[in-house]
C-alpha atoms as a PDB file:
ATOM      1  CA  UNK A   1     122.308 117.946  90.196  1.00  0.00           C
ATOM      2  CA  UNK A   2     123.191 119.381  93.388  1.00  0.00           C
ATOM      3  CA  UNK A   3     121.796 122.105  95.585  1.00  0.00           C
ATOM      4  CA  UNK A   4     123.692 124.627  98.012  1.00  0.00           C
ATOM      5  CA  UNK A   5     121.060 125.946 100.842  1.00  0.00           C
ATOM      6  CA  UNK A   6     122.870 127.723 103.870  1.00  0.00           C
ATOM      7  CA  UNK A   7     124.188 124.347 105.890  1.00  0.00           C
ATOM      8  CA  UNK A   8     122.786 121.839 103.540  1.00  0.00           C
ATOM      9  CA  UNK A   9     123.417 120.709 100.554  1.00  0.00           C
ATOM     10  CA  UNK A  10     120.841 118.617  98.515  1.00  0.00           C
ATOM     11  CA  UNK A  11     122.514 116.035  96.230  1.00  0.00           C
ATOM     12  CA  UNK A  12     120.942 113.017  94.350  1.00  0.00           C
ATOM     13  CA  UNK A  13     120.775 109.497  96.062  1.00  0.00           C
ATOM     14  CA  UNK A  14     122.905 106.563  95.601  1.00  0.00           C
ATOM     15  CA  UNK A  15     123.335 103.203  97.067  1.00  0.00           C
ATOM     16  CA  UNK A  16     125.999 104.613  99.664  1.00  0.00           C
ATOM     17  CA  UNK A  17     123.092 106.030 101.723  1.00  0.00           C
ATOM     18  CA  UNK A  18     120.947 102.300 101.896  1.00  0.00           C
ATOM     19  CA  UNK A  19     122.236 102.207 105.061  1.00  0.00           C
ATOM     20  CA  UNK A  20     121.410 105.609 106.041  1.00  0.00           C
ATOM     21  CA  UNK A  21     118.357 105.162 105.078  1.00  0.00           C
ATOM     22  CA  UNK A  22     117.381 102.307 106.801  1.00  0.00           C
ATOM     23  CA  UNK A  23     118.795 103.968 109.958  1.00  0.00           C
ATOM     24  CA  UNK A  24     116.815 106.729 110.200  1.00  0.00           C
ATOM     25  CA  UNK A  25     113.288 104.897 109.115  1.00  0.00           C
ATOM     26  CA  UNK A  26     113.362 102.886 112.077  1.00  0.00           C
ATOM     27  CA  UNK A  27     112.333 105.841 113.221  1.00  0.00           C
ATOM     28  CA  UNK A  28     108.883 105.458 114.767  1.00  0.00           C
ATOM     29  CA  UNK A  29     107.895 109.513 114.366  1.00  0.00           C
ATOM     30  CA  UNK A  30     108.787 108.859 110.552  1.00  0.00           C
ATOM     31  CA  UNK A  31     106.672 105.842 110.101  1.00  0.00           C
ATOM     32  CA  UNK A  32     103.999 107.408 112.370  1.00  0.00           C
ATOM     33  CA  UNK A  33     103.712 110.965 110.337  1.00  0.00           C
ATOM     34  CA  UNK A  34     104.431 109.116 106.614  1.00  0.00           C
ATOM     35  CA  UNK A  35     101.680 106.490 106.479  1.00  0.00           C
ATOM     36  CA  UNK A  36     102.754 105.845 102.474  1.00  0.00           C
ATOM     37  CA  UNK A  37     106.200 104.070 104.071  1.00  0.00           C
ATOM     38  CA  UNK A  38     106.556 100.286 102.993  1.00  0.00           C
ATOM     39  CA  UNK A  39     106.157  98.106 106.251  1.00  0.00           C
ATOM     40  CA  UNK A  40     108.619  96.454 107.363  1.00  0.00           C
ATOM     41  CA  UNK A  41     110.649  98.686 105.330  1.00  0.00           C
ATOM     42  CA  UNK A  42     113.517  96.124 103.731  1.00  0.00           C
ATOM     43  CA  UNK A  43     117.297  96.700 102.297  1.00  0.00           C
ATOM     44  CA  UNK A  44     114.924  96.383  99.044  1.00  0.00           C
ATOM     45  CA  UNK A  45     112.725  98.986  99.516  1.00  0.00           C
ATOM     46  CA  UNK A  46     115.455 101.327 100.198  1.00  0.00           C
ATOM     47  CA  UNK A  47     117.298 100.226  97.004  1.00  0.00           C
ATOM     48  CA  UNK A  48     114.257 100.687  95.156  1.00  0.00           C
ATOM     49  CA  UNK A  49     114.045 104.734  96.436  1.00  0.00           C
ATOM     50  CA  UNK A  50     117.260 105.821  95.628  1.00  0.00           C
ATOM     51  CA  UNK A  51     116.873 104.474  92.408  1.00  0.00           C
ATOM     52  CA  UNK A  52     113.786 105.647  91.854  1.00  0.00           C
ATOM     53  CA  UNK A  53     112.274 102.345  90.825  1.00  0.00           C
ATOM     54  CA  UNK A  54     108.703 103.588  92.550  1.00  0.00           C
ATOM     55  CA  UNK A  55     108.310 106.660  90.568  1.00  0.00           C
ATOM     56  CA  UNK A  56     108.704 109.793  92.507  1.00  0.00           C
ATOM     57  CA  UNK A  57     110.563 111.588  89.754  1.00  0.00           C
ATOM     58  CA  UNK A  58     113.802 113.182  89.523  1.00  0.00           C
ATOM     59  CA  UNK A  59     113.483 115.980  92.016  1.00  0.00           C
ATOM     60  CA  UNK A  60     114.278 114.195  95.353  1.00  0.00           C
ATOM     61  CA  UNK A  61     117.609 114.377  97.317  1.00  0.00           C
ATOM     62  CA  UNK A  62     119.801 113.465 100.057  1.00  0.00           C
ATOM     63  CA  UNK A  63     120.071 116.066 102.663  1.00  0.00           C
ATOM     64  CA  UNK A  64     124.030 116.091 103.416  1.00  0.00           C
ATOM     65  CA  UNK A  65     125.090 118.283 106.262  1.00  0.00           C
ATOM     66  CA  UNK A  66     128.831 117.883 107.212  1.00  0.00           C
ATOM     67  CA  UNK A  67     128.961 114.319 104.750  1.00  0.00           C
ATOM     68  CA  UNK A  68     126.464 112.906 106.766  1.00  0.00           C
ATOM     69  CA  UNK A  69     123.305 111.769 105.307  1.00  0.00           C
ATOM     70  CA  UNK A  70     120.684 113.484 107.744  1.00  0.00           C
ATOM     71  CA  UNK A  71     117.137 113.219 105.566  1.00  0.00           C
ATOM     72  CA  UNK A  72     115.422 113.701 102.537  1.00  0.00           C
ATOM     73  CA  UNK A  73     113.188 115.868 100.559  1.00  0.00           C
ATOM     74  CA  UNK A  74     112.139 116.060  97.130  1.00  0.00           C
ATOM     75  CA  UNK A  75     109.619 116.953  95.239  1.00  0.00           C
ATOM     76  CA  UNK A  76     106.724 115.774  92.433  1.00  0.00           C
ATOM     77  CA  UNK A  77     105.784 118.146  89.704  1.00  0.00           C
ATOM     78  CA  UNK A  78     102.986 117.574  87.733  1.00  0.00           C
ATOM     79  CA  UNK A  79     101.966 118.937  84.340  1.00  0.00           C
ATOM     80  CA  UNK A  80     100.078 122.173  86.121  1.00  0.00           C
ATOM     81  CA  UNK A  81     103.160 123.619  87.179  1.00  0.00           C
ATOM     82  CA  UNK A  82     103.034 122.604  90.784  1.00  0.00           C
ATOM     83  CA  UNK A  83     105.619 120.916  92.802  1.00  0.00           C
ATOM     84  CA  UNK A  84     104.423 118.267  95.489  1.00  0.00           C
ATOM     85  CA  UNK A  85     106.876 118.525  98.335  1.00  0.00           C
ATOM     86  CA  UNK A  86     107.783 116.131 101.067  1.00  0.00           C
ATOM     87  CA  UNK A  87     110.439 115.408 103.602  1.00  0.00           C
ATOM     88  CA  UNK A  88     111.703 114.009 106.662  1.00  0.00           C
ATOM     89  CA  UNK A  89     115.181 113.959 108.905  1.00  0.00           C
ATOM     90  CA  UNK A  90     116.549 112.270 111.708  1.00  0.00           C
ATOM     91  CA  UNK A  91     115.434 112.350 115.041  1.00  0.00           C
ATOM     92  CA  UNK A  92     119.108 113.382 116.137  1.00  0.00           C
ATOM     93  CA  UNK A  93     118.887 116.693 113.468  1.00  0.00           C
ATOM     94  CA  UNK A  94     115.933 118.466 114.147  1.00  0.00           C
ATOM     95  CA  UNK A  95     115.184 121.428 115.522  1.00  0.00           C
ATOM     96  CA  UNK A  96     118.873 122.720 113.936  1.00  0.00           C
ATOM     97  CA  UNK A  97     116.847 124.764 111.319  1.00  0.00           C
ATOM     98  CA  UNK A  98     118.158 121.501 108.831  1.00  0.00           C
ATOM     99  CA  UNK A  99     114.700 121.110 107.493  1.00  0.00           C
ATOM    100  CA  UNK A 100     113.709 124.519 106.841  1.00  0.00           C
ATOM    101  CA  UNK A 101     117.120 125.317 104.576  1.00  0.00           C
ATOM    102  CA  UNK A 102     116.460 122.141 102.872  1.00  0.00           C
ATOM    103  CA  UNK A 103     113.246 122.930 102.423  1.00  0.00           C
ATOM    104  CA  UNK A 104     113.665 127.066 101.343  1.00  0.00           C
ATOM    105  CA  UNK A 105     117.027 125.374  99.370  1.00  0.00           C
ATOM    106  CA  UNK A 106     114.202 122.809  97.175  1.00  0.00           C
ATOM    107  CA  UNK A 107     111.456 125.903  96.703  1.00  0.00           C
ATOM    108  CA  UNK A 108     114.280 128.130  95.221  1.00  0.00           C
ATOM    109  CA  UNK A 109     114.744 124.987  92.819  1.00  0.00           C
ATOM    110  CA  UNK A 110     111.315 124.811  91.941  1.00  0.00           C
ATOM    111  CA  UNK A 111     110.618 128.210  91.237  1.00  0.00           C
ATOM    112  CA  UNK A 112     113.910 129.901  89.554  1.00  0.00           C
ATOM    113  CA  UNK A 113     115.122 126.466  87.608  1.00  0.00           C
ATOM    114  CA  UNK A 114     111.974 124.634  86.929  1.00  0.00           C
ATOM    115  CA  UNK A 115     109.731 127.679  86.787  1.00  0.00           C
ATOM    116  CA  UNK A 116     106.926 126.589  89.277  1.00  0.00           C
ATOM    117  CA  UNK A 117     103.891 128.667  89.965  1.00  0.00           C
ATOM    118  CA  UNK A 118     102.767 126.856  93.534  1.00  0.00           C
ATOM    119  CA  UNK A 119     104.779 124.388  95.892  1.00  0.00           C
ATOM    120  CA  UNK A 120     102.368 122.324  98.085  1.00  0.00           C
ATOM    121  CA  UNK A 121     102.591 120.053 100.963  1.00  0.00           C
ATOM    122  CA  UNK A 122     100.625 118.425 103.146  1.00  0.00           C
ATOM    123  CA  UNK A 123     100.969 117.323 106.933  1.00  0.00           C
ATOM    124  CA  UNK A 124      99.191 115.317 109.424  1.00  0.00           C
ATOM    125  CA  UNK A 125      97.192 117.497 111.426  1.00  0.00           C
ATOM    126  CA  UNK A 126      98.926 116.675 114.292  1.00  0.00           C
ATOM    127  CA  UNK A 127     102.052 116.975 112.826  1.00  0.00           C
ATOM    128  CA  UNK A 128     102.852 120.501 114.341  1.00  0.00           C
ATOM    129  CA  UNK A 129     107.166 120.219 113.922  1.00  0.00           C
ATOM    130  CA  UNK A 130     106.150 119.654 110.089  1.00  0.00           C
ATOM    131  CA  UNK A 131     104.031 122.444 110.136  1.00  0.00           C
ATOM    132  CA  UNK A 132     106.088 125.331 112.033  1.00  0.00           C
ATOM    133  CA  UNK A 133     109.150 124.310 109.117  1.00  0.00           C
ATOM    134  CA  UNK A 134     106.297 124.870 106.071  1.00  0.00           C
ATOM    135  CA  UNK A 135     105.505 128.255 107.937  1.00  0.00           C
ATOM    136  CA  UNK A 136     109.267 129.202 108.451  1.00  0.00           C
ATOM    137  CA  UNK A 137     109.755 129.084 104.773  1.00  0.00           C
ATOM    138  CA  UNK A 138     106.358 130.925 103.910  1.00  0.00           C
ATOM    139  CA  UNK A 139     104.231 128.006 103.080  1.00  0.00           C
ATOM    140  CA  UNK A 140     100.563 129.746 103.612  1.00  0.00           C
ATOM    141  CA  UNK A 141      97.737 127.078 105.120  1.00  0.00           C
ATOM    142  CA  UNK A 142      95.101 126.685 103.174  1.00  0.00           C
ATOM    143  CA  UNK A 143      93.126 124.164 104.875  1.00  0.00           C
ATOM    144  CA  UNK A 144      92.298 120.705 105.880  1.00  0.00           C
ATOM    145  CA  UNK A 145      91.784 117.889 103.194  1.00  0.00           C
ATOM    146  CA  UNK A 146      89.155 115.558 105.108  1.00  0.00           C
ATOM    147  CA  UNK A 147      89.817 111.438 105.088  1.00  0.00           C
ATOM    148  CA  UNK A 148      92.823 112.309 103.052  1.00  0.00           C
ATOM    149  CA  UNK A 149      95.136 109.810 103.904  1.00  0.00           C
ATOM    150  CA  UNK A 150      94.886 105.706 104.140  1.00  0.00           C
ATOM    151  CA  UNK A 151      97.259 104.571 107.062  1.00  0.00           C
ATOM    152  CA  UNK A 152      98.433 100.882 107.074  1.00  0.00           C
ATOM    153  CA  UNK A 153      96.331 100.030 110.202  1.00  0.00           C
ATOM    154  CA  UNK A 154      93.200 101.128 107.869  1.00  0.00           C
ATOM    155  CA  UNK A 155      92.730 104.449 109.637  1.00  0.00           C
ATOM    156  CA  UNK A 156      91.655 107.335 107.382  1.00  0.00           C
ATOM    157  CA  UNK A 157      93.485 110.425 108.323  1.00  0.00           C
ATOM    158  CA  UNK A 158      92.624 114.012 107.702  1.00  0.00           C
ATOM    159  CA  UNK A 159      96.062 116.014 106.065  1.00  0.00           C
ATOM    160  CA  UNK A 160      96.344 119.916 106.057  1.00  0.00           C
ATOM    161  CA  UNK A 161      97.231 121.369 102.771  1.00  0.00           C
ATOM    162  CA  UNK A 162      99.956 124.391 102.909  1.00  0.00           C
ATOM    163  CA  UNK A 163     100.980 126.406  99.892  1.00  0.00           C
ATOM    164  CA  UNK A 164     104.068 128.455  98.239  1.00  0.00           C
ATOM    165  CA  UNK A 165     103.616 130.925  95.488  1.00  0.00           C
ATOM    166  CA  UNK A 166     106.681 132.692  93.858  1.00  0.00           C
ATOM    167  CA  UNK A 167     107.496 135.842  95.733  1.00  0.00           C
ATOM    168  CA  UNK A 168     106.217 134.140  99.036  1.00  0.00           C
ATOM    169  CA  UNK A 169     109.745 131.935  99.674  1.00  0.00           C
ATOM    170  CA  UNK A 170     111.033 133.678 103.232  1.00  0.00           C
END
């Protein structure tokens, strides 16, 4: 399945975009804000998430803007009828208003095709770029979730949870 937003499109993973991949998680902002990230992160580990061989579902795409591979995003659903969303682009892309589209383009998804009721996601505290592109599309914070997180250097980190509703996508 693919997905039109206003400059993105949203399109399903293949091998193609290893090397994509592994491009843009060198990046040290990535691996900073998205503790969960395999360390080093290997040719194999990137096979493994397009493919979908570590179980994040069938809701997670390439963001494409002009053929070029520029992030992803996807999304978890569980049996509640919420979607889980998460994301992240290349250094070079942000601040284009890339994110947000994807983003808005993915909550559309969630809501009109797979009839969602709530769309959350979490960020790092700290994390303020993540934050301003869950507010841009409406996302509503509803507070902090305390020693959320388990970083690789053992840290514990706190992660504020935002929140989409239908009728709240802007």
């Amino acid at each position: 399945m693919t997905l039109r937003g206003e400059a993105v499109t949203l399109r399903p993973w293949s091998e193609e975009d290893i090397p994509a991949i592994l491009a843009v998680i060198e990046d040290p902002d990535i691996l900073h804000w998205i503790p969960l990230i395999p360390r080093p992160y290997t040719r194999e580990d990137a096979r493994a998430f397009v493919n979908d061989e570590i179980g994040l579902g069938p809701h997670h795409f390439a963001i494409v803007v002009e053929d070029r591979v520029v992030g992803s995003i996807g999304m978890q659903v569980n049996d509640g009828g919420t979607g889980h969303a998460g994301y992240w682009c290349a250094r070079s892309e942000r601040g284009r208003g890339i994110v947000p589209d994807a983003l808005r383009t993915l909550c559309r998804y969630g809501f009109d095709d797979l009839g969602l009721r709530r769309i959350e996601l979490i960020t790092d505290p700290d994390n303020h770029s993540s934050q301003r592109v869950a507010e841009k599309v409406g996302f509503q914070r509803e507070g902090v979730l305390r020693s959320h997180l388990l970083h690789p250097d053992g840290r514990r980190r706190d992660s504020v949870m935002f929140s989409l509703l239908p009728g709240e996508l802007t």
